[in-house]
PDB file of N, CA and C in Angstrom:
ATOM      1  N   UNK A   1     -12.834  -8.523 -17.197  1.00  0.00           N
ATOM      2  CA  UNK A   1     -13.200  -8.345 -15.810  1.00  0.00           C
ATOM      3  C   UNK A   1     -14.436  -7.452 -15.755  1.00  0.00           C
ATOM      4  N   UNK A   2     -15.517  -7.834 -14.942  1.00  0.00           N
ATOM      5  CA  UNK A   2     -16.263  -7.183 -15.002  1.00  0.00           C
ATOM      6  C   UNK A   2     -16.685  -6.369 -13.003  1.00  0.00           C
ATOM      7  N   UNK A   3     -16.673  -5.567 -13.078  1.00  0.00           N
ATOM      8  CA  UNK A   3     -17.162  -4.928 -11.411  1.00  0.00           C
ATOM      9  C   UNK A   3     -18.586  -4.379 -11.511  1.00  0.00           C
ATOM     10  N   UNK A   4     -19.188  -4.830 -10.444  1.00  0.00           N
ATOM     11  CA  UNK A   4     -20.352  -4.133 -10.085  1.00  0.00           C
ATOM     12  C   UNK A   4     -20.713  -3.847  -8.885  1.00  0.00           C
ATOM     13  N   UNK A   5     -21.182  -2.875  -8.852  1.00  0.00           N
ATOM     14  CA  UNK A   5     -21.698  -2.387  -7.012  1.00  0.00           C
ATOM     15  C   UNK A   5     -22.947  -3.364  -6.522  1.00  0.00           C
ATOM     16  N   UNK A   6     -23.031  -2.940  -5.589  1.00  0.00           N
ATOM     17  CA  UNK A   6     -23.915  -3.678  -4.762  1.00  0.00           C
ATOM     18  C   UNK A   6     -24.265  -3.497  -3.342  1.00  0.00           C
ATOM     19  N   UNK A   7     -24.856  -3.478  -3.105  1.00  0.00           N
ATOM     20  CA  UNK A   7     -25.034  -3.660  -1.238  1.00  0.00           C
ATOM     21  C   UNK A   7     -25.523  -4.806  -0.532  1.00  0.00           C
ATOM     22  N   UNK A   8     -25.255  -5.008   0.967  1.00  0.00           N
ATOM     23  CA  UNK A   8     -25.790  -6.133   1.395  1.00  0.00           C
ATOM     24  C   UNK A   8     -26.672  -5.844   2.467  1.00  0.00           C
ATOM     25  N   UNK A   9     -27.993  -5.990   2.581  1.00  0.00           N
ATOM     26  CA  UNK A   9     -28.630  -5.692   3.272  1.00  0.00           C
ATOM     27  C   UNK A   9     -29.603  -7.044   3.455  1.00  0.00           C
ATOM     28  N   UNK A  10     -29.764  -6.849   4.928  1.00  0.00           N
ATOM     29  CA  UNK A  10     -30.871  -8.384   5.526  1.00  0.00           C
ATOM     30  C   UNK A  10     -30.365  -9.871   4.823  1.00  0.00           C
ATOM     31  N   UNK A  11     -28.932  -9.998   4.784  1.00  0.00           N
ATOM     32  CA  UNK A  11     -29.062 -11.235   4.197  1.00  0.00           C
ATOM     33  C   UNK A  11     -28.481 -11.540   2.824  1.00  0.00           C
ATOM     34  N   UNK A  12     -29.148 -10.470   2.144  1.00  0.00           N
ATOM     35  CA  UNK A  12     -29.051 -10.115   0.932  1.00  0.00           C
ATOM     36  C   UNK A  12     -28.021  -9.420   0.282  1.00  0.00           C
ATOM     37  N   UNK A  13     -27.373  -9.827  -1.123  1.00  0.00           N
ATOM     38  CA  UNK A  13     -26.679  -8.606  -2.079  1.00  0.00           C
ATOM     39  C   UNK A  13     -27.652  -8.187  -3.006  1.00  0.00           C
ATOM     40  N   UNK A  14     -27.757  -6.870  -2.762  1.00  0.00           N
ATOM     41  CA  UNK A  14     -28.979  -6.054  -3.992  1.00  0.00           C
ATOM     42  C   UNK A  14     -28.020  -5.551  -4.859  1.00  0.00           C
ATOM     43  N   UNK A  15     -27.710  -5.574  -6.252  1.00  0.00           N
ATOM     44  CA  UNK A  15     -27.257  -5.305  -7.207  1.00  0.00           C
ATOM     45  C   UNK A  15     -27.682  -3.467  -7.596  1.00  0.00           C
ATOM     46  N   UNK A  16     -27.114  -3.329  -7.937  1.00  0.00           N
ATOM     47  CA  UNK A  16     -27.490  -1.619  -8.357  1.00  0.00           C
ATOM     48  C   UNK A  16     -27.607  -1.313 -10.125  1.00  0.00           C
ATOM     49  N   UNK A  17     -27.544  -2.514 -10.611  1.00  0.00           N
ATOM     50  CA  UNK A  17     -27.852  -2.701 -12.094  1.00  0.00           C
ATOM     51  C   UNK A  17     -28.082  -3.887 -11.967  1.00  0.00           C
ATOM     52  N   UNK A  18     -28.434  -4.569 -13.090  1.00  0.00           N
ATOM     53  CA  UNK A  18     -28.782  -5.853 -13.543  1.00  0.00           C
ATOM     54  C   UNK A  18     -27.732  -6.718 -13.500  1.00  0.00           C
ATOM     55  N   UNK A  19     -27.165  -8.169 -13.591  1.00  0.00           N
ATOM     56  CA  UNK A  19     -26.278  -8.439 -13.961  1.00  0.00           C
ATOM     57  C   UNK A  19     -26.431  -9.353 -15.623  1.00  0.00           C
ATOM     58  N   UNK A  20     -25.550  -8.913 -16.501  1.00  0.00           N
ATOM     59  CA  UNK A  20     -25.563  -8.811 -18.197  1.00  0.00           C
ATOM     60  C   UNK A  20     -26.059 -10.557 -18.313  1.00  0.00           C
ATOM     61  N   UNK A  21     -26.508 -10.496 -19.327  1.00  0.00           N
ATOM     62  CA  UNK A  21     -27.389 -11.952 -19.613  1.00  0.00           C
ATOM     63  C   UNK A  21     -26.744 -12.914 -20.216  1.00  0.00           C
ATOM     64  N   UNK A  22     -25.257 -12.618 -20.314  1.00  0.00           N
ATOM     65  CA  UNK A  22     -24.485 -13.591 -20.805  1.00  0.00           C
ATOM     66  C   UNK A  22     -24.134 -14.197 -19.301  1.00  0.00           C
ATOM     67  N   UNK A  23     -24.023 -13.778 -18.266  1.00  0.00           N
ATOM     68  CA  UNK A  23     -23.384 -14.226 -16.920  1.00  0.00           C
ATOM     69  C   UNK A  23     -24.622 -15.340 -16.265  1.00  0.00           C
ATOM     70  N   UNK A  24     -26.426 -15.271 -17.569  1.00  0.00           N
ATOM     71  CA  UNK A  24     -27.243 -16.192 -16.986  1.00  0.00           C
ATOM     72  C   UNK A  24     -26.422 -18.165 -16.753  1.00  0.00           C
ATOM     73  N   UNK A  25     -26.785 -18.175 -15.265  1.00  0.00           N
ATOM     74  CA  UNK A  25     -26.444 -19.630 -14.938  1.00  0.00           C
ATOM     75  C   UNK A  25     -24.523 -19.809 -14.933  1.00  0.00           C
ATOM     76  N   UNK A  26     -24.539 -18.921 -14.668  1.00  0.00           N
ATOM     77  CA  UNK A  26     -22.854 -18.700 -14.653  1.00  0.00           C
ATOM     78  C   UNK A  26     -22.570 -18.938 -12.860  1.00  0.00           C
ATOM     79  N   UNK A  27     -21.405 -19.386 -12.409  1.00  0.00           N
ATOM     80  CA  UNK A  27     -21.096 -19.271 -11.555  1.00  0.00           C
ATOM     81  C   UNK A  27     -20.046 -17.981 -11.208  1.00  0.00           C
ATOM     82  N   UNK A  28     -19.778 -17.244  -9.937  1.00  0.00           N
ATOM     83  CA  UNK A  28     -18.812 -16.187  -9.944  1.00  0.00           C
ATOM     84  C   UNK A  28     -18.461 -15.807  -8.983  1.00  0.00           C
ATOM     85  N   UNK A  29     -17.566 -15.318  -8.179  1.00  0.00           N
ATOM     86  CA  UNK A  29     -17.100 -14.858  -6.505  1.00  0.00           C
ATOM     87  C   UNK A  29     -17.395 -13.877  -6.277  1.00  0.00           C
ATOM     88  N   UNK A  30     -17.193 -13.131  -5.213  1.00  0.00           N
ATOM     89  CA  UNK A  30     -17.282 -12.241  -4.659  1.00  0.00           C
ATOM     90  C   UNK A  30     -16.118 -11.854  -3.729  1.00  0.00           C
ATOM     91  N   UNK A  31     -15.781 -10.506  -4.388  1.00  0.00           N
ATOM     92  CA  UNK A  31     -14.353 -10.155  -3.504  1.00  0.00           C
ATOM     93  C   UNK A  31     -14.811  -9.278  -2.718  1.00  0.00           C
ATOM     94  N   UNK A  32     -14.351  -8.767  -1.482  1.00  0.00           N
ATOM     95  CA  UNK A  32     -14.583  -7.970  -0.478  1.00  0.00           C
ATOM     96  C   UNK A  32     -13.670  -7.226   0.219  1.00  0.00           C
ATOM     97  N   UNK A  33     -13.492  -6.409  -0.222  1.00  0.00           N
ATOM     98  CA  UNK A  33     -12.061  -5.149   0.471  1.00  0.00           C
ATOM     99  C   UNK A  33     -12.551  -5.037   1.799  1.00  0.00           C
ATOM    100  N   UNK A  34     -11.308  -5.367   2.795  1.00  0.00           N
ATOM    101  CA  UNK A  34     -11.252  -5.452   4.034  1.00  0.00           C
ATOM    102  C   UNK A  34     -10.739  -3.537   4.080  1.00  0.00           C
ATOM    103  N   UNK A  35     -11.365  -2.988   5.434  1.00  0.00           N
ATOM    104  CA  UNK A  35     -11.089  -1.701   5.618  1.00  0.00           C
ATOM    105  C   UNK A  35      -9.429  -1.515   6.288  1.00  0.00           C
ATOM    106  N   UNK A  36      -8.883  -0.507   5.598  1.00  0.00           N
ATOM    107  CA  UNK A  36      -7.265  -0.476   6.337  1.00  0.00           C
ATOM    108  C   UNK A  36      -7.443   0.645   7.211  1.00  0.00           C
ATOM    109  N   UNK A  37      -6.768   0.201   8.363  1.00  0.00           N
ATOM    110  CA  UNK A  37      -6.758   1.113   9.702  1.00  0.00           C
ATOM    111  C   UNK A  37      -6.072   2.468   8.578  1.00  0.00           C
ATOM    112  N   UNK A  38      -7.207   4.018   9.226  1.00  0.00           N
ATOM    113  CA  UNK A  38      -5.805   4.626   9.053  1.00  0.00           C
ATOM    114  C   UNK A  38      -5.784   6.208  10.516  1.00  0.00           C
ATOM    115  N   UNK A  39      -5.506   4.944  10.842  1.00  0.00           N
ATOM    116  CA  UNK A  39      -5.257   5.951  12.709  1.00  0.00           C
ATOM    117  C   UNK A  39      -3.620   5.817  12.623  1.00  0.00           C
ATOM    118  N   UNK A  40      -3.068   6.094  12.127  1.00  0.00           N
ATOM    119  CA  UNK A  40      -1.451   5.861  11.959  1.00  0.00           C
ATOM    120  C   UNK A  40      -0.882   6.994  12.506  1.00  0.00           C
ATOM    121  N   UNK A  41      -0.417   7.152  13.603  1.00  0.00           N
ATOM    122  CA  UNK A  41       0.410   8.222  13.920  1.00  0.00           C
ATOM    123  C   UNK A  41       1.147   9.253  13.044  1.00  0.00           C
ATOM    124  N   UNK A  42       0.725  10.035  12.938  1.00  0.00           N
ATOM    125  CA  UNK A  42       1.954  10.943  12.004  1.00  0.00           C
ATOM    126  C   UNK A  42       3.472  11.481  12.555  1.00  0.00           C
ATOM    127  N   UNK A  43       4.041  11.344  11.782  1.00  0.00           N
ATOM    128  CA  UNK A  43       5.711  11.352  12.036  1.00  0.00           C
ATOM    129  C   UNK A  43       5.490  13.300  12.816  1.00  0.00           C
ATOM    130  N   UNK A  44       6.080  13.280  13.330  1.00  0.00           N
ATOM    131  CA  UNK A  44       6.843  14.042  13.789  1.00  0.00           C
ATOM    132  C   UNK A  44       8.427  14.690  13.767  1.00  0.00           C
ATOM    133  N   UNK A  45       8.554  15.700  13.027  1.00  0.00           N
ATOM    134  CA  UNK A  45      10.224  16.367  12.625  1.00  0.00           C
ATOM    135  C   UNK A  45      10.858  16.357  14.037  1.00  0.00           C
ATOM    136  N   UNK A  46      12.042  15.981  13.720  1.00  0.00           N
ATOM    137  CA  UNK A  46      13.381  16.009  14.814  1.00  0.00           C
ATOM    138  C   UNK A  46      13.197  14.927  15.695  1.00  0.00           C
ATOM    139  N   UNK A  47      11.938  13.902  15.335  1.00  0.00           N
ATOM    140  CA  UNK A  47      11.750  13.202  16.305  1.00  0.00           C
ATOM    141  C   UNK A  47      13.268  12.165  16.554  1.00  0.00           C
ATOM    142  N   UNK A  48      13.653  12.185  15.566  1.00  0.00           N
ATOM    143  CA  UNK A  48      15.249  11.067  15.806  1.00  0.00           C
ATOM    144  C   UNK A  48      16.712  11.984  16.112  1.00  0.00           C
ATOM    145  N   UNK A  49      16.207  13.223  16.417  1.00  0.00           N
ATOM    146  CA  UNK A  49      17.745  14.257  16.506  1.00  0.00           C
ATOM    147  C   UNK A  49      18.289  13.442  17.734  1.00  0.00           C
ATOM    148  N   UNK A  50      19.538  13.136  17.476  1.00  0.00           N
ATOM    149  CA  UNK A  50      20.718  12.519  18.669  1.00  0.00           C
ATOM    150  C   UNK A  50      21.059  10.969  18.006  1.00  0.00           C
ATOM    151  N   UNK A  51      20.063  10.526  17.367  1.00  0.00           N
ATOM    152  CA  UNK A  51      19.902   9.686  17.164  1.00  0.00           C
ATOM    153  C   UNK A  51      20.579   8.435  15.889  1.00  0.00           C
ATOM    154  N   UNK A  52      21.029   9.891  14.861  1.00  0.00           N
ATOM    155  CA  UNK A  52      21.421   9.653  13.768  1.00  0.00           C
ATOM    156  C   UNK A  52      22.696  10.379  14.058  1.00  0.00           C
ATOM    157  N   UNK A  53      24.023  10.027  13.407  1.00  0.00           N
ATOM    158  CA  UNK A  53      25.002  10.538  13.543  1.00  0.00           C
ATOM    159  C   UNK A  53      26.240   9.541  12.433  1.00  0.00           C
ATOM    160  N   UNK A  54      27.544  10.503  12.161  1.00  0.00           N
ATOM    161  CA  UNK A  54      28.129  10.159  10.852  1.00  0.00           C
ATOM    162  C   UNK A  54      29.740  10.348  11.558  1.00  0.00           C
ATOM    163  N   UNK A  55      30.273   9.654  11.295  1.00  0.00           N
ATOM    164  CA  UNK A  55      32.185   9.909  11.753  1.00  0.00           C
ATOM    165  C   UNK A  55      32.722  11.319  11.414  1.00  0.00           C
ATOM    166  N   UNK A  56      33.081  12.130  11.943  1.00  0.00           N
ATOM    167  CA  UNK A  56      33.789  13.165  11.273  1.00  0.00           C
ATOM    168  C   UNK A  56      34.764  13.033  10.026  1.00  0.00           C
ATOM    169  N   UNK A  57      34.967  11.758  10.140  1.00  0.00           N
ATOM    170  CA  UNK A  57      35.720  11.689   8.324  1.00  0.00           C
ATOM    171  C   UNK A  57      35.461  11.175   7.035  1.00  0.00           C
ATOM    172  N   UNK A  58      34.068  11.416   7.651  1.00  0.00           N
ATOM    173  CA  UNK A  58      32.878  10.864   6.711  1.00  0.00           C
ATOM    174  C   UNK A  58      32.910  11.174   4.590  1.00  0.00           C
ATOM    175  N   UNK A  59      33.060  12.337   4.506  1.00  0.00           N
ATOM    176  CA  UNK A  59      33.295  12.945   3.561  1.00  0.00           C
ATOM    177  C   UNK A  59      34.900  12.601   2.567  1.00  0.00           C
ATOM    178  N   UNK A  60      35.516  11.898   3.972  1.00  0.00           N
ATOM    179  CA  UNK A  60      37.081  11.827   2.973  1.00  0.00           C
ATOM    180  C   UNK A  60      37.205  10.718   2.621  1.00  0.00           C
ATOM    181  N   UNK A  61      38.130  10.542   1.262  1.00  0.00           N
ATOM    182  CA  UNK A  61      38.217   9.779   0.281  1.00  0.00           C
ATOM    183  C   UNK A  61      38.541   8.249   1.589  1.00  0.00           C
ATOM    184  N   UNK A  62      38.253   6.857   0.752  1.00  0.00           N
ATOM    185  CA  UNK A  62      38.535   5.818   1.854  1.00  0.00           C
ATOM    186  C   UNK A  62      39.948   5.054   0.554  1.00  0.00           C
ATOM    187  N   UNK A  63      40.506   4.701   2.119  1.00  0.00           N
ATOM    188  CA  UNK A  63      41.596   4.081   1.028  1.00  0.00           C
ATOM    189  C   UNK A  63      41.821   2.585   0.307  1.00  0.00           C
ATOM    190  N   UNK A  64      40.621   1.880   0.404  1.00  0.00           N
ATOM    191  CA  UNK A  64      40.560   1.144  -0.252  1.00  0.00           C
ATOM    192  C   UNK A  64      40.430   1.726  -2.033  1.00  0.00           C
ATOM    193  N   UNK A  65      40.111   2.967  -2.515  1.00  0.00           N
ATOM    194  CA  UNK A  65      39.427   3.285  -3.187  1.00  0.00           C
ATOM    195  C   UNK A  65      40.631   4.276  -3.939  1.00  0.00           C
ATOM    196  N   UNK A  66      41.675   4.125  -3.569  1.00  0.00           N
ATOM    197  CA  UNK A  66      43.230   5.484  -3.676  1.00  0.00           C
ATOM    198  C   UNK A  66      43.037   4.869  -5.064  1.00  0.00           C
ATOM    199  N   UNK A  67      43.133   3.461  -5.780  1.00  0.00           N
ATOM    200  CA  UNK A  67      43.633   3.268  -6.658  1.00  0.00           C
ATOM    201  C   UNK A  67      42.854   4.112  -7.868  1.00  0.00           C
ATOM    202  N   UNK A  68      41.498   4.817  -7.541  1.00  0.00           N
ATOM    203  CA  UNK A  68      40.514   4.876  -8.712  1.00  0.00           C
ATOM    204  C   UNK A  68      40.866   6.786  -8.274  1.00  0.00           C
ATOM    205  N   UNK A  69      41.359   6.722  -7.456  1.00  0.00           N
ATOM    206  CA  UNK A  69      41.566   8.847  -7.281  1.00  0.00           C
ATOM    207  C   UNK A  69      42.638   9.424  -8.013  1.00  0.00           C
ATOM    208  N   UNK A  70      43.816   8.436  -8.481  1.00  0.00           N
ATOM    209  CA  UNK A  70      45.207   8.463  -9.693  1.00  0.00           C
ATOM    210  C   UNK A  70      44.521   9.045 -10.810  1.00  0.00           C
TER     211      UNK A  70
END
């Protein structure tokens, strides 16, 4: 794999080095990283308090499970 920089200006990709002389008459693509949003809200603590909640008998053994507590 080979990467090289470049820019595109008027039309044009201007190379920022040469490209190597084995790649003469070669065909090749061009990939282009799309920009990722990053306006992402940041979380906020306690934002889910009330929200989350557990049975009070949460912690005790379940009795499907008696046979493996012997």
């Amino acid at each position: 794999m080979l990467v090289l920089t470049a820019t595109y200006q008027n039309g044009q990709i201007i190379l920022e080095e040469p490209l190597p002389l084995d790649l003469e008459g070669k065909r090749f693509q061009i990939f282009i990283p799309t920009p990722t949003s990053t306006t992402r809200k940041r979380r906020q603590c306690g934002s889910a308090k009330g929200q989350v909640w557990m049975f009070s008998d949460f912690n005790e053994p379940l009795e499907e499970f008696e046979a493996y507590y012997k």
